[in-house]
N, C-alpha and C. Protein backbone atom coordinates (compact mmCIF):
# COMPACT_ATOMS: atom_id res chain seq x y z
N UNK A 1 39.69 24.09 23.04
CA UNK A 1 38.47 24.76 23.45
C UNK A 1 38.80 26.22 23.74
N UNK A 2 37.95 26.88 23.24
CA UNK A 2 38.20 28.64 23.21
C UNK A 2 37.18 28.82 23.97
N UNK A 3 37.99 30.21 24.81
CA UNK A 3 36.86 30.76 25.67
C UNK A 3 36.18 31.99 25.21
N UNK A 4 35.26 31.99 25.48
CA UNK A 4 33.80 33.21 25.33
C UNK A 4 34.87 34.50 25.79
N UNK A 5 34.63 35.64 25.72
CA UNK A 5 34.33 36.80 25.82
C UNK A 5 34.72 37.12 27.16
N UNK A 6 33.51 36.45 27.43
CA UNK A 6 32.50 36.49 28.94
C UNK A 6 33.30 35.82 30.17
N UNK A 7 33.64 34.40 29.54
CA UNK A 7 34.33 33.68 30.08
C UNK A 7 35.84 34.10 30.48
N UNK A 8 36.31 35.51 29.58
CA UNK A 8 37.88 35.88 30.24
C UNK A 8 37.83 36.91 30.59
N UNK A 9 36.26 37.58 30.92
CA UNK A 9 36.10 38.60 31.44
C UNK A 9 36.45 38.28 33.01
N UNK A 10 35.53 37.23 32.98
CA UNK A 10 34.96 36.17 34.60
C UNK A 10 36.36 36.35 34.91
N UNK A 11 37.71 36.00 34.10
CA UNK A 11 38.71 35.16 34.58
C UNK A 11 39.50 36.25 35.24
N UNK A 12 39.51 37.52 34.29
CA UNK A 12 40.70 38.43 34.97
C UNK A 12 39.81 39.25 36.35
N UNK A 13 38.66 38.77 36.36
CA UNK A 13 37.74 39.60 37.69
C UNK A 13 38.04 38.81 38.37
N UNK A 14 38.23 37.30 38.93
CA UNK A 14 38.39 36.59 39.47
C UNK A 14 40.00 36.76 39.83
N UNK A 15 40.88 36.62 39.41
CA UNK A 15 42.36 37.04 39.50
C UNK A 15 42.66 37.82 40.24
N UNK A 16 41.76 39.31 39.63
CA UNK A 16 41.75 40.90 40.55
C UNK A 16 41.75 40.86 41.57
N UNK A 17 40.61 40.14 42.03
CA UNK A 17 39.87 40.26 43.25
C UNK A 17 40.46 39.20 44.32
N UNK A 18 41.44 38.18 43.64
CA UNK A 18 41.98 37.08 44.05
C UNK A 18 42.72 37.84 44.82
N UNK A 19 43.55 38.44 44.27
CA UNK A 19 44.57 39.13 44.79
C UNK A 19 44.76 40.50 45.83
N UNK A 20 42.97 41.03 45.42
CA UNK A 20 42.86 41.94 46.40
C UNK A 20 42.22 41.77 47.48
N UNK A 21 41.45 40.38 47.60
CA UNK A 21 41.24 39.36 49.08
C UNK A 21 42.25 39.28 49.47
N UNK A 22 43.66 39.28 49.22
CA UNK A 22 44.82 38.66 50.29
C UNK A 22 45.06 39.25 51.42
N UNK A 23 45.02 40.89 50.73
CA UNK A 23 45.83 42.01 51.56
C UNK A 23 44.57 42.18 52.90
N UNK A 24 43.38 42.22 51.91
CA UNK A 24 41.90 42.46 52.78
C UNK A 24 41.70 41.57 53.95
N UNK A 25 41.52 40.12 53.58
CA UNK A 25 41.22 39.32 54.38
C UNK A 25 42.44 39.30 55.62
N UNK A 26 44.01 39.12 55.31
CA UNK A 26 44.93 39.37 56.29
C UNK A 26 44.79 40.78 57.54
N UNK A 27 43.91 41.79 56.89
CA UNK A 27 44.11 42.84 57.12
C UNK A 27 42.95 42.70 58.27
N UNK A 28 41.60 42.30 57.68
CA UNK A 28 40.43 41.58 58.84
C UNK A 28 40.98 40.74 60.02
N UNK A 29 41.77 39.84 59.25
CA UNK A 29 42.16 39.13 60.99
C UNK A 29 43.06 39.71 61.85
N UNK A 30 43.87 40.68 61.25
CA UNK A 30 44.82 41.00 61.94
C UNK A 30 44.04 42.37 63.00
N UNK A 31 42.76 42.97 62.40
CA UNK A 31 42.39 44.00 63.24
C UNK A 31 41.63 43.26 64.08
N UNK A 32 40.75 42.41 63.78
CA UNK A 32 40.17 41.40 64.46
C UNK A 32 40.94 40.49 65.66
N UNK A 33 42.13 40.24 65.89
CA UNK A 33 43.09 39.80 66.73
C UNK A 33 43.73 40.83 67.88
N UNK A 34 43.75 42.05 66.94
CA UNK A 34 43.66 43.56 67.86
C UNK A 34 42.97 43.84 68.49
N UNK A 35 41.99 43.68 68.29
CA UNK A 35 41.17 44.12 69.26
C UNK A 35 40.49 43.20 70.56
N UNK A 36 40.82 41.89 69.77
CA UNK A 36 40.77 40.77 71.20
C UNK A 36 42.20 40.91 72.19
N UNK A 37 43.20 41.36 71.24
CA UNK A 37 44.46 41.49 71.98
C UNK A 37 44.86 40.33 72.16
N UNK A 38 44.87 39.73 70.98
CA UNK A 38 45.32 37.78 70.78
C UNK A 38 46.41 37.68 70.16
N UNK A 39 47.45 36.74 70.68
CA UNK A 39 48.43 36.75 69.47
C UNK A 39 49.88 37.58 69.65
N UNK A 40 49.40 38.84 70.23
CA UNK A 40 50.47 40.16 70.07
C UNK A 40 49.95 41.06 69.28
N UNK A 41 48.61 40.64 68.75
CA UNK A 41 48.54 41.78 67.25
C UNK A 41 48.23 43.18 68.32
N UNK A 42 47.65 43.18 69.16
CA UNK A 42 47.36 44.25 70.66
C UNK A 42 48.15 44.93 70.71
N UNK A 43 49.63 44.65 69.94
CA UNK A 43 50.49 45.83 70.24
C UNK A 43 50.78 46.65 68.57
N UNK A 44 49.83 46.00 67.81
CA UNK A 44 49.84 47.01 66.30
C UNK A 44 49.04 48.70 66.66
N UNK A 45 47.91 48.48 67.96
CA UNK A 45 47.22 49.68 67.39
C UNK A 45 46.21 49.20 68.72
N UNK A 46 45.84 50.41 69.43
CA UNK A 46 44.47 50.42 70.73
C UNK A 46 43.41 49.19 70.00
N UNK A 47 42.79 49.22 70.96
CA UNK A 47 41.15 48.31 70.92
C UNK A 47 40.38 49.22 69.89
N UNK A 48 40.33 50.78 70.65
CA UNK A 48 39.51 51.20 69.71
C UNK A 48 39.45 51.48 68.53
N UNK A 49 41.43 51.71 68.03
CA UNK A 49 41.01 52.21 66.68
C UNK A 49 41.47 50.76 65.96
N UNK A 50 41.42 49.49 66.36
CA UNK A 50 41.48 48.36 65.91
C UNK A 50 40.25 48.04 65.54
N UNK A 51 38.73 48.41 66.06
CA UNK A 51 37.73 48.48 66.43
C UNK A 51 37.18 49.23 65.16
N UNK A 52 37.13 50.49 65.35
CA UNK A 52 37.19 51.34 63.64
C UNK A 52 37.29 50.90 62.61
N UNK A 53 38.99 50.26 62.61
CA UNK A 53 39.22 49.96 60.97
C UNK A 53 38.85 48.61 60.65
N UNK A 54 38.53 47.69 61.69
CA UNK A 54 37.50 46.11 61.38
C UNK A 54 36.53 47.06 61.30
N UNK A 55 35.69 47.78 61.91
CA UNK A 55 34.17 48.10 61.00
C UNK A 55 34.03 48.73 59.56
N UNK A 56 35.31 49.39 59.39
CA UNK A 56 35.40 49.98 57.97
C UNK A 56 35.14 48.46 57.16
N UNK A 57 35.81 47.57 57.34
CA UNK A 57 36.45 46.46 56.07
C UNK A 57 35.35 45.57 56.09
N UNK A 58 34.35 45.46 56.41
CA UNK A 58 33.39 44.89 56.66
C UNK A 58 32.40 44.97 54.77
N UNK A 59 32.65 46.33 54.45
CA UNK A 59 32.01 46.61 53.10
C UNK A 59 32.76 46.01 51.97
N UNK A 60 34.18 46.46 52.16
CA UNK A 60 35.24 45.93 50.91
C UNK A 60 34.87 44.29 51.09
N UNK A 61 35.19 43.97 52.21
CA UNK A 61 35.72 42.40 52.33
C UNK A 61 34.29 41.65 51.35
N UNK A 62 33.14 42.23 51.84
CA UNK A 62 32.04 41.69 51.64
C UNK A 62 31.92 41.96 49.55
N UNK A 63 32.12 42.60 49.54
CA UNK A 63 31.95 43.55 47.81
C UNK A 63 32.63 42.96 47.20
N UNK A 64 34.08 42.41 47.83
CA UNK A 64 35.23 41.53 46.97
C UNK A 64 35.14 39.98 47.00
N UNK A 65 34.53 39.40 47.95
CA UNK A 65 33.72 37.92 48.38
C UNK A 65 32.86 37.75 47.37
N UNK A 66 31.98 38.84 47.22
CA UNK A 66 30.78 38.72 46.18
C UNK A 66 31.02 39.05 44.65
N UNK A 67 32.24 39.58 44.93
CA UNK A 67 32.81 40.21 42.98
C UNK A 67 33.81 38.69 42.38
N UNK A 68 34.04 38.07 43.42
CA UNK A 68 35.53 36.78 43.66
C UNK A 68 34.15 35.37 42.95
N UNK A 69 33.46 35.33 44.22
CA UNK A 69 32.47 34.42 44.34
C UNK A 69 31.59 34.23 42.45
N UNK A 70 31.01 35.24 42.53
CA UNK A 70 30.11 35.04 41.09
C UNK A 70 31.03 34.76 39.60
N UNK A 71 31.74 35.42 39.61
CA UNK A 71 31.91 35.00 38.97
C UNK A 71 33.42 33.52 38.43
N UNK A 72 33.22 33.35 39.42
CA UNK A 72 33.95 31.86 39.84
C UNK A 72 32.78 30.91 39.54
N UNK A 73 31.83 31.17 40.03
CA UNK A 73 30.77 30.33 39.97
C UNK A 73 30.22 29.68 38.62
N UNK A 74 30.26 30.74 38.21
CA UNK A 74 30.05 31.17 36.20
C UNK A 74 30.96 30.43 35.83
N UNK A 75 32.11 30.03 35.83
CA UNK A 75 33.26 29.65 35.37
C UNK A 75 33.54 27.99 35.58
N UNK A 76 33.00 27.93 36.48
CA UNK A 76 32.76 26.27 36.93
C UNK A 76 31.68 26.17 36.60
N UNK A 77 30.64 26.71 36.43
CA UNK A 77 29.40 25.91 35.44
C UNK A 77 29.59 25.63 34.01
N UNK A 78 30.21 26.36 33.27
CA UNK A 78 31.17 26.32 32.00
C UNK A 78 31.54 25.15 32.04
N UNK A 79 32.93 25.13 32.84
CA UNK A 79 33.62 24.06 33.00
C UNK A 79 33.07 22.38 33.17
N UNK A 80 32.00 22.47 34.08
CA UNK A 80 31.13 21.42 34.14
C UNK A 80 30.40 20.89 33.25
N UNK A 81 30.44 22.08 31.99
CA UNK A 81 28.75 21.61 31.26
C UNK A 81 27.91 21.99 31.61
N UNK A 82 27.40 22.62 32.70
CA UNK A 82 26.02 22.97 32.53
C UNK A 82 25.66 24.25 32.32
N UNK A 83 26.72 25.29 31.67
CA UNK A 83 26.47 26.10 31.28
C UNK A 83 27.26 25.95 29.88
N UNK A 84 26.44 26.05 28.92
CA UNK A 84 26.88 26.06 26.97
C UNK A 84 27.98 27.16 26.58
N UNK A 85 28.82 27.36 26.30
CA UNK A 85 29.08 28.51 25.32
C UNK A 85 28.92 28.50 23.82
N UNK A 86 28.63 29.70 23.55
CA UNK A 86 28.34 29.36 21.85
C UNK A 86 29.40 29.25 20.97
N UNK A 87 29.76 28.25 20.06
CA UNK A 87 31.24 28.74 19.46
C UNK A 87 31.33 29.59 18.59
N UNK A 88 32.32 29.74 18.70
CA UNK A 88 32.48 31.13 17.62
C UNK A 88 32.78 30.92 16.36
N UNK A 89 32.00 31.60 15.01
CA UNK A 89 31.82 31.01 13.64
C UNK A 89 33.25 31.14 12.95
């Protein structure tokens, strides 16, 4: 079975973004733990500017959830059948 186009477009966006959730999401809890001062992370960086850079990541985290998410989604409907691909002549 050969994939669409579309389908290894989905795949290397999904990969990308796989990989650029790691650093992101680690990076959320760890400012997020800062600023509760949980853990020890309290001694990476103040409340406040722990405070700052969790409100910055709030856009990426969300933009890369939603770039990760769709088209994962796409990819398992494929996979399932309930989305067709056309074969190629």
């Amino acid at each position: 079975m050969s994939m669409g186009t579309l389908s290894l477009i989905c795949l290397k966006i999904v990969r990308w973004t796989g990989w650029l959730l790691l650093p992101t999401v680690a990076a959320f809890f760890a400012t997020g733990y800062a600023i509760s001062g949980r853990y020890g992370f309290a001694a990476l960086t103040d409340e406040n500017t722990a405070l700052e850079l969790h409100k910055l990541m709030h856009l990426p985290l969300v933009t890369l959830v939603v770039a990760h998410i769709v088209p994962s989604t796409y990819l398992a409907f494929v996979r399932w059948g309930w989305i067709k691909q056309n074969p190629k002549p």
